[in-house]
C-alpha atoms as a PDB file:
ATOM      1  CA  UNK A   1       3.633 -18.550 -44.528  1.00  0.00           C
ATOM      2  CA  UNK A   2       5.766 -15.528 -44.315  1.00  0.00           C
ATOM      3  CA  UNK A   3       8.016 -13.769 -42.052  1.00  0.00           C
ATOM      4  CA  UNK A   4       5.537 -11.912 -39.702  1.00  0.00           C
ATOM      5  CA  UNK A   5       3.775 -15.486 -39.775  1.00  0.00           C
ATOM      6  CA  UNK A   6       6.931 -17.139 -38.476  1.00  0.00           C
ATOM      7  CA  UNK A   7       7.153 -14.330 -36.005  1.00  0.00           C
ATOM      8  CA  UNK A   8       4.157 -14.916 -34.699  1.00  0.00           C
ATOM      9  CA  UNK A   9       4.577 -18.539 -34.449  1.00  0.00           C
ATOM     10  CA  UNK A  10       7.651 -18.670 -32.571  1.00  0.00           C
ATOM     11  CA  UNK A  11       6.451 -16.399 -29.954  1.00  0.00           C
ATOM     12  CA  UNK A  12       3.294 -18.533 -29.833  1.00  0.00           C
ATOM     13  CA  UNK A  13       6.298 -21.695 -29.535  1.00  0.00           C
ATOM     14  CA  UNK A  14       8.152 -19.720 -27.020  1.00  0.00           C
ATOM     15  CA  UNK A  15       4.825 -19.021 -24.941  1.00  0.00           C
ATOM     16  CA  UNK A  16       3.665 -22.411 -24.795  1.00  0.00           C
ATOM     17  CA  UNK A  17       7.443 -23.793 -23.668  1.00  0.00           C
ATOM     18  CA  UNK A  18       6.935 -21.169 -20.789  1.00  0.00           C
ATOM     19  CA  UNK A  19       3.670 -22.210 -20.244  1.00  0.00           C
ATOM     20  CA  UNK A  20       4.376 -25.838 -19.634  1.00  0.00           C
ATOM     21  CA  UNK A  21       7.894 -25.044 -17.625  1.00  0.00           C
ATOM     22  CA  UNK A  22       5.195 -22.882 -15.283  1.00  0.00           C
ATOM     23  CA  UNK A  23       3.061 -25.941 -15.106  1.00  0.00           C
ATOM     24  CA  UNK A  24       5.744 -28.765 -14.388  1.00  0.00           C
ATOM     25  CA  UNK A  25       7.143 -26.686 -11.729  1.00  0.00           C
ATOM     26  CA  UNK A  26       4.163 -25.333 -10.363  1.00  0.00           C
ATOM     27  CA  UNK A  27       2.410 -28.787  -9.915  1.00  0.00           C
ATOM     28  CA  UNK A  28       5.518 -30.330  -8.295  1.00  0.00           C
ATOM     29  CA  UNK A  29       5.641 -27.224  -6.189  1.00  0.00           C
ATOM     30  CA  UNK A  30       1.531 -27.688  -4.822  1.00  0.00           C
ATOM     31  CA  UNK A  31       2.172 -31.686  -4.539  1.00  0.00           C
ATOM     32  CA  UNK A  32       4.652 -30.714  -1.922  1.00  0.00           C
ATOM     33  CA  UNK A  33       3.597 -27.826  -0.118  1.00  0.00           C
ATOM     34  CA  UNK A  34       0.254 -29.342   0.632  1.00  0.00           C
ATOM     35  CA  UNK A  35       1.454 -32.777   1.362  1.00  0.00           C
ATOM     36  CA  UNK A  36       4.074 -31.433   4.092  1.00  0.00           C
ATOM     37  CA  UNK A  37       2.962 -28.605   4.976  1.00  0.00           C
ATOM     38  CA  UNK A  38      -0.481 -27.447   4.141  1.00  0.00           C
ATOM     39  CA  UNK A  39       0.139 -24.728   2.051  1.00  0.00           C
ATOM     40  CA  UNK A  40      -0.480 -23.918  -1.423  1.00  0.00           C
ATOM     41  CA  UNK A  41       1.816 -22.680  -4.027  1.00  0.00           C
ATOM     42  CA  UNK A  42      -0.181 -19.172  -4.109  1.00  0.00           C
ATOM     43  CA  UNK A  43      -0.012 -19.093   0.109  1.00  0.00           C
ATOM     44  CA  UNK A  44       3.479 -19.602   0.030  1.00  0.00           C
ATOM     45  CA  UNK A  45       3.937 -16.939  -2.458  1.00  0.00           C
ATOM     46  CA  UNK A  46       2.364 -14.593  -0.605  1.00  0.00           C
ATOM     47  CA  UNK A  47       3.838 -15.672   2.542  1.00  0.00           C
ATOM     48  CA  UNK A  48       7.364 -15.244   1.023  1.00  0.00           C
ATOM     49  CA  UNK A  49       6.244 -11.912  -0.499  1.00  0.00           C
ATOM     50  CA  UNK A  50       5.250 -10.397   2.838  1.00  0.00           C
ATOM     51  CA  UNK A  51       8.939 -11.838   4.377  1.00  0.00           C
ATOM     52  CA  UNK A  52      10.871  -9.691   1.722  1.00  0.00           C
ATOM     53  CA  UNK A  53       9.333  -6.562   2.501  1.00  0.00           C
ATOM     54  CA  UNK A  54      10.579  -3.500   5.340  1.00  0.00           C
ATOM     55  CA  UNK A  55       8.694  -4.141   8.090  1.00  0.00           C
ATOM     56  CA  UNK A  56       7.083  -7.383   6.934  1.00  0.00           C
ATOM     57  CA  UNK A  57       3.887  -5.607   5.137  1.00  0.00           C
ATOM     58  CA  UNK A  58       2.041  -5.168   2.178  1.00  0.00           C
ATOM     59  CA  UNK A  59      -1.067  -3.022   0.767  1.00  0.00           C
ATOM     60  CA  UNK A  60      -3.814  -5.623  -0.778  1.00  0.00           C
ATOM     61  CA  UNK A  61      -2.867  -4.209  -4.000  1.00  0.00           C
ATOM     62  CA  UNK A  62       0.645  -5.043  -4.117  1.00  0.00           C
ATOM     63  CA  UNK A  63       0.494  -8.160  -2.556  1.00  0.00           C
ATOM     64  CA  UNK A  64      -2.098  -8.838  -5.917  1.00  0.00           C
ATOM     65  CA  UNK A  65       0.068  -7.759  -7.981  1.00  0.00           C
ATOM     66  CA  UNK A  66       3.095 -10.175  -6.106  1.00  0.00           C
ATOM     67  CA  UNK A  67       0.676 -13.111  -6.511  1.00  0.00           C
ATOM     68  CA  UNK A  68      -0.786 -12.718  -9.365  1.00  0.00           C
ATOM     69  CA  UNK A  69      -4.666 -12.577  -8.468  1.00  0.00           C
ATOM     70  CA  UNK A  70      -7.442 -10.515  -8.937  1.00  0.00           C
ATOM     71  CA  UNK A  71      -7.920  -7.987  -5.855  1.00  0.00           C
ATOM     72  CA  UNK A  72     -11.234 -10.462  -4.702  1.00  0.00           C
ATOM     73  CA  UNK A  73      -9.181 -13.341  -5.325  1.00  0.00           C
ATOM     74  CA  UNK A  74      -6.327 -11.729  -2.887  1.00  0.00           C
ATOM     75  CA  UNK A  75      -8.910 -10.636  -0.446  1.00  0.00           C
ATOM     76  CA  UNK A  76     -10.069 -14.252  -0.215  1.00  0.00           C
ATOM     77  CA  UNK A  77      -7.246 -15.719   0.440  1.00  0.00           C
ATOM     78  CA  UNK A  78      -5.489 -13.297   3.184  1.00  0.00           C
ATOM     79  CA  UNK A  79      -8.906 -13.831   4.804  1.00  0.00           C
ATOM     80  CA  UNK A  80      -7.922 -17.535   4.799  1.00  0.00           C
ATOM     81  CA  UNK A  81      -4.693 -17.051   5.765  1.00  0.00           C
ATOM     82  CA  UNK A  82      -6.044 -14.743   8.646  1.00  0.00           C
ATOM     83  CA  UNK A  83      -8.365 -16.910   9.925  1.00  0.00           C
ATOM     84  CA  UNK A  84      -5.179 -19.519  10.358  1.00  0.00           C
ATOM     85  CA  UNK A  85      -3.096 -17.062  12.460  1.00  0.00           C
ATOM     86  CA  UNK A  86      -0.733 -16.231   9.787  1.00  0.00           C
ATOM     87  CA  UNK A  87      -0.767 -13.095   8.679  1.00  0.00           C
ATOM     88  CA  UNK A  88      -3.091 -10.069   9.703  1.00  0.00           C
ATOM     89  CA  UNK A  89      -4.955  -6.447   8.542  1.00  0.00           C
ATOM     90  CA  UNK A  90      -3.398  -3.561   9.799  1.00  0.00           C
ATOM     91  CA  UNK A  91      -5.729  -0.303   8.882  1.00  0.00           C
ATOM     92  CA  UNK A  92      -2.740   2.310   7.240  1.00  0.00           C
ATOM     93  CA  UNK A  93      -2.549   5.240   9.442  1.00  0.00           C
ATOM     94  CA  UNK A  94      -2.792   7.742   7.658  1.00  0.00           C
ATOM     95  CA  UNK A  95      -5.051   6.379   4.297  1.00  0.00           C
ATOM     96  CA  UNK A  96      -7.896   4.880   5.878  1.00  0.00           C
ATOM     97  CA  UNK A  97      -8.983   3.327   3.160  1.00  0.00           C
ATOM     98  CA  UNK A  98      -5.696   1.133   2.861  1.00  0.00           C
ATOM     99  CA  UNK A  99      -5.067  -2.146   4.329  1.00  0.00           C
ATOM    100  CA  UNK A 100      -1.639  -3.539   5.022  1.00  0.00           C
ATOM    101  CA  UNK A 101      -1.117  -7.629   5.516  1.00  0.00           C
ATOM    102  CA  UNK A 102       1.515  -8.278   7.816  1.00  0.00           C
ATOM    103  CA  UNK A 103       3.097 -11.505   8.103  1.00  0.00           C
ATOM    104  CA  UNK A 104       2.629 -12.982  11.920  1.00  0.00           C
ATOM    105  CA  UNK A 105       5.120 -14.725  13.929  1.00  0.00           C
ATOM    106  CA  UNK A 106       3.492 -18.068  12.861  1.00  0.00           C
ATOM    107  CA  UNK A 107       3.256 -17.378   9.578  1.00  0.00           C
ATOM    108  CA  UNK A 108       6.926 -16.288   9.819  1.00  0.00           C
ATOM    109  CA  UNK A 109       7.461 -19.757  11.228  1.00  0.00           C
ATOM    110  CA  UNK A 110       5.812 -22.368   9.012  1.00  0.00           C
ATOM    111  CA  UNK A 111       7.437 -20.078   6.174  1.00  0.00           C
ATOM    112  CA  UNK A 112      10.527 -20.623   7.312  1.00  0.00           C
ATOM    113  CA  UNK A 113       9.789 -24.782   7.408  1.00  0.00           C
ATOM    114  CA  UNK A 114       7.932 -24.456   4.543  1.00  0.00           C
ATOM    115  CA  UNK A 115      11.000 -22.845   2.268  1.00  0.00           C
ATOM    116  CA  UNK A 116      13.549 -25.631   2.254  1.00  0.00           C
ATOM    117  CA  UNK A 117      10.649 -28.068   0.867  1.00  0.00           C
ATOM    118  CA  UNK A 118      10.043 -25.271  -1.804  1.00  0.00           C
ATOM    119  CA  UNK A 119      13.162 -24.763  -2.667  1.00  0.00           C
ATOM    120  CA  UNK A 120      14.382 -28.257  -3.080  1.00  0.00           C
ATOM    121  CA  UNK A 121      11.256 -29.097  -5.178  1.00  0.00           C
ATOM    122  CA  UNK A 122      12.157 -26.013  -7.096  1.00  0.00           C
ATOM    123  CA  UNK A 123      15.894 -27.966  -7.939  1.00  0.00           C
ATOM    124  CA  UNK A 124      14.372 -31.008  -8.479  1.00  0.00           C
ATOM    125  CA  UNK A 125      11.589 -29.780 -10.884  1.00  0.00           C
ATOM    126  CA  UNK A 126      14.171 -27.727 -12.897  1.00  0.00           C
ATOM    127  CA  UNK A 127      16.577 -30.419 -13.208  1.00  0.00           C
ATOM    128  CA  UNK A 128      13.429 -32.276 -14.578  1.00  0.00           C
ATOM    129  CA  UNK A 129      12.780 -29.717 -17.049  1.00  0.00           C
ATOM    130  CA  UNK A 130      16.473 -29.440 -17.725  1.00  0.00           C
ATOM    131  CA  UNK A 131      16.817 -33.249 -19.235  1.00  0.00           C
ATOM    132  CA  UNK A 132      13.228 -32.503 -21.325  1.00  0.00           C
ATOM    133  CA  UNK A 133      14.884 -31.454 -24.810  1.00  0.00           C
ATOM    134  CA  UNK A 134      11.817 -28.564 -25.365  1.00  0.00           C
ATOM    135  CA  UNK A 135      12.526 -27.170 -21.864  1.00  0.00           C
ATOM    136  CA  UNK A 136      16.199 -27.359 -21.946  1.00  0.00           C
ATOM    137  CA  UNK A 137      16.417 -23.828 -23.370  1.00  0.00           C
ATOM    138  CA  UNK A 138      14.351 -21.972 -21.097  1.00  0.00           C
ATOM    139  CA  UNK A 139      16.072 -23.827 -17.933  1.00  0.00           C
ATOM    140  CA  UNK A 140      19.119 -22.885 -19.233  1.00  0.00           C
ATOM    141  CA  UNK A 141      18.311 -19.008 -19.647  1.00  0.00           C
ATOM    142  CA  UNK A 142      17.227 -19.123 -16.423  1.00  0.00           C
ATOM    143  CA  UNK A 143      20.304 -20.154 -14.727  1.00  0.00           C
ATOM    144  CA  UNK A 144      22.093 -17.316 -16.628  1.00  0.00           C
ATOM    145  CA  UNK A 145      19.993 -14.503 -15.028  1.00  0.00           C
ATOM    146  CA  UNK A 146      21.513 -12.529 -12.774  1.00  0.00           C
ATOM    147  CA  UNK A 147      20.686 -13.093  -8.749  1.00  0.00           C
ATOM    148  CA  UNK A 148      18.157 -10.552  -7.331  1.00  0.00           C
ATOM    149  CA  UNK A 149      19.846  -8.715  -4.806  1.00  0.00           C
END
């Protein structure tokens, strides 16, 4: 094996550490939401997406790119998150082929008692990963980024 073989393999080592730090946290993350509140880990995202923007909306396409689906995939799901009163379609005024999603009042509401479940979860999961000797590493980096402002 030589050095671009290495290479490869520790980025391939490096990728599957992320990949199972994604996992544990994710799966204690959709335990929770759904047992409390009835919300999975992509609703909340997107719910917490559309909280952090001016004016509380999103065009489809960003809000796929904040959630990491496929634009059908996205469509799907504000559809489903429509139909439960928490977020609507607002036509853009002057594109009229866009479509903003706008966070409603209730979906600004079960956000808002969704988030401290989330967030504790998030703790507890790291703390998890932080005593698992693999994931240790990557905890650790994480705790040294800087704060998004």
């Amino acid at each position: 094996m030589g050095i671009a073989d290495d290479a490869v393999e520790i980025r391939a080592q490096g990728w599957r550490t992320l990949a199972a730090l994604h996992g544990l946290i994710e799966t204690s993350l959709e335990r929770a939401l759904q047992a409390g509140h009835d919300l999975s880990v992509v609703e909340y995202t997107v719910l917490d997406a559309l909280s952090r923007q001016d004016g509380w909306h999103m065009r489809m396409s960003q809000l796929a790119r904040a959630a990491a689906l496929s634009g059908s995939a996205t469509t799907r799901l504000v559809t489903r998150l429509e139909q439960r009163g928490l977020l609507t379609r607002i036509l853009c005024a002057d594109d009229r082929r866009g479509i903003y999603t706008e966070l409603t009042p209730a979906g600004s509401e079960l956000l808002a008692q969704t988030r401290p479940t989330h967030d504790r979860v998030l703790t507890e999961a790291l703390a998890q990963a932080e005593a698992t000797p693999e994931l240790a590493p990557l905890v650790d980096a994480l705790h040294r980024l800087p704060a998004a402002r």
